[in-house]
N, C-alpha and C. Protein backbone atom coordinates (compact mmCIF):
# COMPACT_ATOMS: atom_id res chain seq x y z
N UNK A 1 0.84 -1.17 0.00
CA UNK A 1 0.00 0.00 0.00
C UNK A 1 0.89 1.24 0.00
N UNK A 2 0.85 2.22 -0.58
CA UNK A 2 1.11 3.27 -0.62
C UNK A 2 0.35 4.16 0.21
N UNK A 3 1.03 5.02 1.32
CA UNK A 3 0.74 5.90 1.94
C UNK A 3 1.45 7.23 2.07
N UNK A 4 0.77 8.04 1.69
CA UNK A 4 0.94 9.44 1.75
C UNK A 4 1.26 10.38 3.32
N UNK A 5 2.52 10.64 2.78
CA UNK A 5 3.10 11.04 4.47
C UNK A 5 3.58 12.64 4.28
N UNK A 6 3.81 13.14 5.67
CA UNK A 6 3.93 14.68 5.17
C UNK A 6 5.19 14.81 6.63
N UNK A 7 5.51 13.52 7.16
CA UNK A 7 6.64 13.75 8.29
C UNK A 7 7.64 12.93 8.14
N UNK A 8 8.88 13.05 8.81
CA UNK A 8 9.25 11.86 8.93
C UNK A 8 9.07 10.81 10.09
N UNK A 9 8.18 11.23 11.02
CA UNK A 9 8.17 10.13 11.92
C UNK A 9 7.04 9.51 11.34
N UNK A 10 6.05 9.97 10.75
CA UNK A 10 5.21 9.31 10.05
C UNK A 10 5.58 8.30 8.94
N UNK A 11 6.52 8.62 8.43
CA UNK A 11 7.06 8.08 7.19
C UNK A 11 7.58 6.69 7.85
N UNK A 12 8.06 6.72 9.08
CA UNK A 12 9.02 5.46 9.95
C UNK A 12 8.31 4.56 10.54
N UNK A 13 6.89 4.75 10.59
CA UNK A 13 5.83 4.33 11.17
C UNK A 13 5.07 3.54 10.10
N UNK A 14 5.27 4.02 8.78
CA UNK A 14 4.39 3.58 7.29
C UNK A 14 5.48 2.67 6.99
N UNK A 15 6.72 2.61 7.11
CA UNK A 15 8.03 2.02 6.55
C UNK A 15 7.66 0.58 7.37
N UNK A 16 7.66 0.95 8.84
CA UNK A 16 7.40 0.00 10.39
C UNK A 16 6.29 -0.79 9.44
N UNK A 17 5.39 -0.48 9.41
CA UNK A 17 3.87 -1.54 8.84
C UNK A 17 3.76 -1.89 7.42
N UNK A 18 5.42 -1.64 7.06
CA UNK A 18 5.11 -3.09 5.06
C UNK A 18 4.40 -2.24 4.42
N UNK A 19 4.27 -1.07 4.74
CA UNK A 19 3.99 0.37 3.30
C UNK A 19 5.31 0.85 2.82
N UNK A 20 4.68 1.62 1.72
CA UNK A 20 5.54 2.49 1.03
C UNK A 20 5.29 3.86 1.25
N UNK A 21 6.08 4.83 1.97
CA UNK A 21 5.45 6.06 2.17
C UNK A 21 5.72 7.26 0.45
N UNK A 22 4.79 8.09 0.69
CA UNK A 22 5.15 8.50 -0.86
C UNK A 22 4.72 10.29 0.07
N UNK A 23 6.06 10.92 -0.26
CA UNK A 23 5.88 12.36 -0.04
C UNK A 23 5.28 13.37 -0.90
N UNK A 24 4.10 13.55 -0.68
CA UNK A 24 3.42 14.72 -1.79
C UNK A 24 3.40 16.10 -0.94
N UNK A 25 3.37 17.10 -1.57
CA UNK A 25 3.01 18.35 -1.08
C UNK A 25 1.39 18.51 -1.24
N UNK A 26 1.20 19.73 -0.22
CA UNK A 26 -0.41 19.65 0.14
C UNK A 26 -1.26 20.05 -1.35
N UNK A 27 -0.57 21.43 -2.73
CA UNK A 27 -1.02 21.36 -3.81
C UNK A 27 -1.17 20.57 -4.36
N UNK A 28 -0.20 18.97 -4.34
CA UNK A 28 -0.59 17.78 -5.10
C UNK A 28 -1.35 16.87 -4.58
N UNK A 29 -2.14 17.20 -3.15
CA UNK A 29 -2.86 16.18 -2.68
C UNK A 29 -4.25 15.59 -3.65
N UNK A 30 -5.20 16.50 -4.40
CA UNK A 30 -6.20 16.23 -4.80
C UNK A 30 -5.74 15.35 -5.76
N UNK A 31 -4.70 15.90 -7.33
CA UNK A 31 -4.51 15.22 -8.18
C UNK A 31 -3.67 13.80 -7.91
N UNK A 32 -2.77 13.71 -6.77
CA UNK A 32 -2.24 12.42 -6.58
C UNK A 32 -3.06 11.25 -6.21
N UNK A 33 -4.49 11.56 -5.50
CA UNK A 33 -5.39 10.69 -4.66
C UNK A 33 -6.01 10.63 -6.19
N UNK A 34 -6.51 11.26 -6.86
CA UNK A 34 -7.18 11.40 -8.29
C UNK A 34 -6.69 10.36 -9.41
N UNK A 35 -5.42 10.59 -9.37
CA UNK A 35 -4.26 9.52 -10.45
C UNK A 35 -4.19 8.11 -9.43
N UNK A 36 -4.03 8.21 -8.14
CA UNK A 36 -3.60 6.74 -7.71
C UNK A 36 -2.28 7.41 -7.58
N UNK A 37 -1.63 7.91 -7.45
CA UNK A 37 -0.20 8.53 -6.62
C UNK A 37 -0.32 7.49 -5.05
N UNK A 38 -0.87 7.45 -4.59
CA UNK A 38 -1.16 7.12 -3.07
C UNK A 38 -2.53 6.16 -3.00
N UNK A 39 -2.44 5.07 -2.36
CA UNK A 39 -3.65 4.43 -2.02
C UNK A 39 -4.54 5.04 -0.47
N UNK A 40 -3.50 5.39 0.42
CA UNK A 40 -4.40 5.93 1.59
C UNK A 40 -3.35 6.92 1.84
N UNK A 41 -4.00 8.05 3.10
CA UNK A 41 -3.62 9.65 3.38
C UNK A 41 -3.47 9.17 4.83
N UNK A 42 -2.32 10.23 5.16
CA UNK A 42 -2.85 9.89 6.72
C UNK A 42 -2.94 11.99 7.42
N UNK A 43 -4.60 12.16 7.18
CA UNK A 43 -4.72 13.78 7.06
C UNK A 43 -5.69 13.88 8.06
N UNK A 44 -5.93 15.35 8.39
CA UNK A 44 -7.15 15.30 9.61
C UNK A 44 -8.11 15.89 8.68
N UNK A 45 -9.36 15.59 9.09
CA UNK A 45 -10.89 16.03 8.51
C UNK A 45 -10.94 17.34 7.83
N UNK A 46 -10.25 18.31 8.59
CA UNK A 46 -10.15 19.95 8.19
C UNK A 46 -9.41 19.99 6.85
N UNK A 47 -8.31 19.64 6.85
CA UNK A 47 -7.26 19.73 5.69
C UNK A 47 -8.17 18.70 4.36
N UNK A 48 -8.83 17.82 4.76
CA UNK A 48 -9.12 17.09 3.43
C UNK A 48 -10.16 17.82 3.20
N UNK A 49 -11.21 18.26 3.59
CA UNK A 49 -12.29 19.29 3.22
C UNK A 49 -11.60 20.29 2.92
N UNK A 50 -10.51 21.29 2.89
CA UNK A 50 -10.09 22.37 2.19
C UNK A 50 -9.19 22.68 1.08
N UNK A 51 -9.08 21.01 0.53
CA UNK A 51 -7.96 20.18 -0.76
C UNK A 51 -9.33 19.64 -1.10
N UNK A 52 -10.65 19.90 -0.92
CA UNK A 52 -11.52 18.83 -1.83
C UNK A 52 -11.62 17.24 -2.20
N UNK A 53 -11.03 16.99 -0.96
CA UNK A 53 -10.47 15.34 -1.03
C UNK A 53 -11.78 14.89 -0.71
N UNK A 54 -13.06 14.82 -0.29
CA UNK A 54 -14.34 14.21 0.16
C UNK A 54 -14.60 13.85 -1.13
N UNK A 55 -14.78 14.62 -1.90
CA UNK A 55 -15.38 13.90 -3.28
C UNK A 55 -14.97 12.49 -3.47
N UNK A 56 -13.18 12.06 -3.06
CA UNK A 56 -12.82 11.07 -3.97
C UNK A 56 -12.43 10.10 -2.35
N UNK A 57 -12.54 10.65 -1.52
CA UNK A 57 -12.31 9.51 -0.25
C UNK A 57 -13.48 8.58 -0.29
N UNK A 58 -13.35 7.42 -0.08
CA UNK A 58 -14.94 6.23 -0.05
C UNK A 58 -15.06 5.83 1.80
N UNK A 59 -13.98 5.79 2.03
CA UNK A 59 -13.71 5.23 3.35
C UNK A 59 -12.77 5.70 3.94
N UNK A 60 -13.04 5.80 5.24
CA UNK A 60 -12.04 6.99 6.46
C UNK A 60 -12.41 5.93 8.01
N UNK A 61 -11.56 6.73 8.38
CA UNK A 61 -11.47 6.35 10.05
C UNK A 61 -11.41 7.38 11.16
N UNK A 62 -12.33 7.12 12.64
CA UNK A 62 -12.72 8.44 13.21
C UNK A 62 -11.57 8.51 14.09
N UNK A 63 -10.96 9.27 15.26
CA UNK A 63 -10.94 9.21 16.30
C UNK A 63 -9.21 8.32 16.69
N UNK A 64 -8.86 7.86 15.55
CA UNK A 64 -7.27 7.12 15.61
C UNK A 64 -6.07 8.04 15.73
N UNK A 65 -5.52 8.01 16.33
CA UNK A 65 -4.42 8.69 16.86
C UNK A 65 -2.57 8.10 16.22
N UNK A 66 -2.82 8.85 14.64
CA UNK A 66 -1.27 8.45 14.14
C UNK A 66 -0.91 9.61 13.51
N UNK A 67 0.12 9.98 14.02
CA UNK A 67 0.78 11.07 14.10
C UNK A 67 0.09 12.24 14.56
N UNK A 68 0.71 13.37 14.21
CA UNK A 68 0.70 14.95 14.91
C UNK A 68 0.52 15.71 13.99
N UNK A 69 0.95 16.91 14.59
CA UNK A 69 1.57 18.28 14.04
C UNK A 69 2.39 18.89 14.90
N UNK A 70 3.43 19.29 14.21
CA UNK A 70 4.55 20.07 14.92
C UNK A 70 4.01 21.79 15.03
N UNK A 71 4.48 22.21 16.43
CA UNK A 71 3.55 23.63 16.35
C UNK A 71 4.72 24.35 17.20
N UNK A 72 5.42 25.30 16.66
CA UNK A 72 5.96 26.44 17.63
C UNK A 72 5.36 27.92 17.54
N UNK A 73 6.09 28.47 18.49
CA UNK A 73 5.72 29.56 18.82
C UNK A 73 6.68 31.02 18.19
N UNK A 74 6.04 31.55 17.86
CA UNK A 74 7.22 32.65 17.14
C UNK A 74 6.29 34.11 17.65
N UNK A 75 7.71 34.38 17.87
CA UNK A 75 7.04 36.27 18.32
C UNK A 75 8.16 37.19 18.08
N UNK A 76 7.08 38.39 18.04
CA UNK A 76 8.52 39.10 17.59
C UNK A 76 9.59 39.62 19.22
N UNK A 77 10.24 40.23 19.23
CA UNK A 77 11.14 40.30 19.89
C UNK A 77 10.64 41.00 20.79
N UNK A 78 10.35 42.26 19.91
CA UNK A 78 10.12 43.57 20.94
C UNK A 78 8.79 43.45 21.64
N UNK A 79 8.23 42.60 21.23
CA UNK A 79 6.48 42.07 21.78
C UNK A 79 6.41 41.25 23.36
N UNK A 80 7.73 40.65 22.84
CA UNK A 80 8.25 39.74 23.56
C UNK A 80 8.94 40.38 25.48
N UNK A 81 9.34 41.14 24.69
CA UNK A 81 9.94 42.25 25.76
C UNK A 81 9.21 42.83 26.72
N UNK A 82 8.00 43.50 26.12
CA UNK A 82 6.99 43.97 26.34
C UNK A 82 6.45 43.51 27.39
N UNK A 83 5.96 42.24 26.94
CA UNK A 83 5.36 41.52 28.11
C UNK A 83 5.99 41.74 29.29
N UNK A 84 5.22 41.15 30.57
CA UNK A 84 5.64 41.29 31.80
C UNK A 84 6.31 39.92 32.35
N UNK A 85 7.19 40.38 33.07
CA UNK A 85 7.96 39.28 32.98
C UNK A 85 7.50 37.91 33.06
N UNK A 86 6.45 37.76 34.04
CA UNK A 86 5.85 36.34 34.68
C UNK A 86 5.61 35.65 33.25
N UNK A 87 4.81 36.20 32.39
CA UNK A 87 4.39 35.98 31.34
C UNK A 87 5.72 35.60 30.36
N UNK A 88 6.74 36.14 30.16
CA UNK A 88 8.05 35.77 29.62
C UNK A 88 8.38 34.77 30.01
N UNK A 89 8.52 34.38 31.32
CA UNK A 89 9.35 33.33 32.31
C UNK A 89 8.15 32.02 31.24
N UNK A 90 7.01 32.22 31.25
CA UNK A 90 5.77 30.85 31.31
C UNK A 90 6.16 30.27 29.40
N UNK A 91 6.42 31.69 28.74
CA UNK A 91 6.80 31.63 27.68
C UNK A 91 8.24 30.92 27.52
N UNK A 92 9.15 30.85 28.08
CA UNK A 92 10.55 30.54 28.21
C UNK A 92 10.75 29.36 28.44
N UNK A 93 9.89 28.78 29.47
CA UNK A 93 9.83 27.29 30.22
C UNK A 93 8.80 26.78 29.56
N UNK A 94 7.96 26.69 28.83
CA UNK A 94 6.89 25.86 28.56
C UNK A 94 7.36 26.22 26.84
N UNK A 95 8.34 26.92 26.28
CA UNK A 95 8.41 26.83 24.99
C UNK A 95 9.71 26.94 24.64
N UNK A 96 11.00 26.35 25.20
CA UNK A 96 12.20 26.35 24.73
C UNK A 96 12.57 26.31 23.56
């Protein structure tokens, strides 16, 4: 099976279970699922409704927990400053 991956821990995980992971970017998601590029996605509900992927998905799964998203925090400097310290410190320790 070919599976469509967008990480690499995802990719190590598709490799782990006797797939083939196949890296598409999110513009080639519709036409690769369209051609057969990929037999299954591994995407959340939001992202395939805003690539138009419902039309051509037949079958999905609710509530399974494989993989993530990576999420940091970016600010600007002087914003950063700004703040009061407590608020810096919570920013500092909870987002290295």
């Amino acid at each position: 099976m070919k599976v469509r991956v967008s990480e690499e821990l995802t990719n190590k995980a598709i490799v782990a279970l006797d797939a083939s992971p196949v890296n598409i970017t999110l513009p080639e998601l519709y036409e690769g699922l369209e051609r057969d590029v990929y037999d299954s996605i591994n995407l959340n509900a939001v992202s395939m409704s805003d690539y138009g992927l419902g039309e051509l998905i037949k079958y999905g799964t609710s509530g399974a927990r494989f993989g993530g998203v990576a999420v940091g925090l970016i600010i600007n400097e002087k914003v950063f400053q700004d703040l009061p310290k407590d608020i810096q410190n919570i920013l500092v320790d909870h987002y290295p």
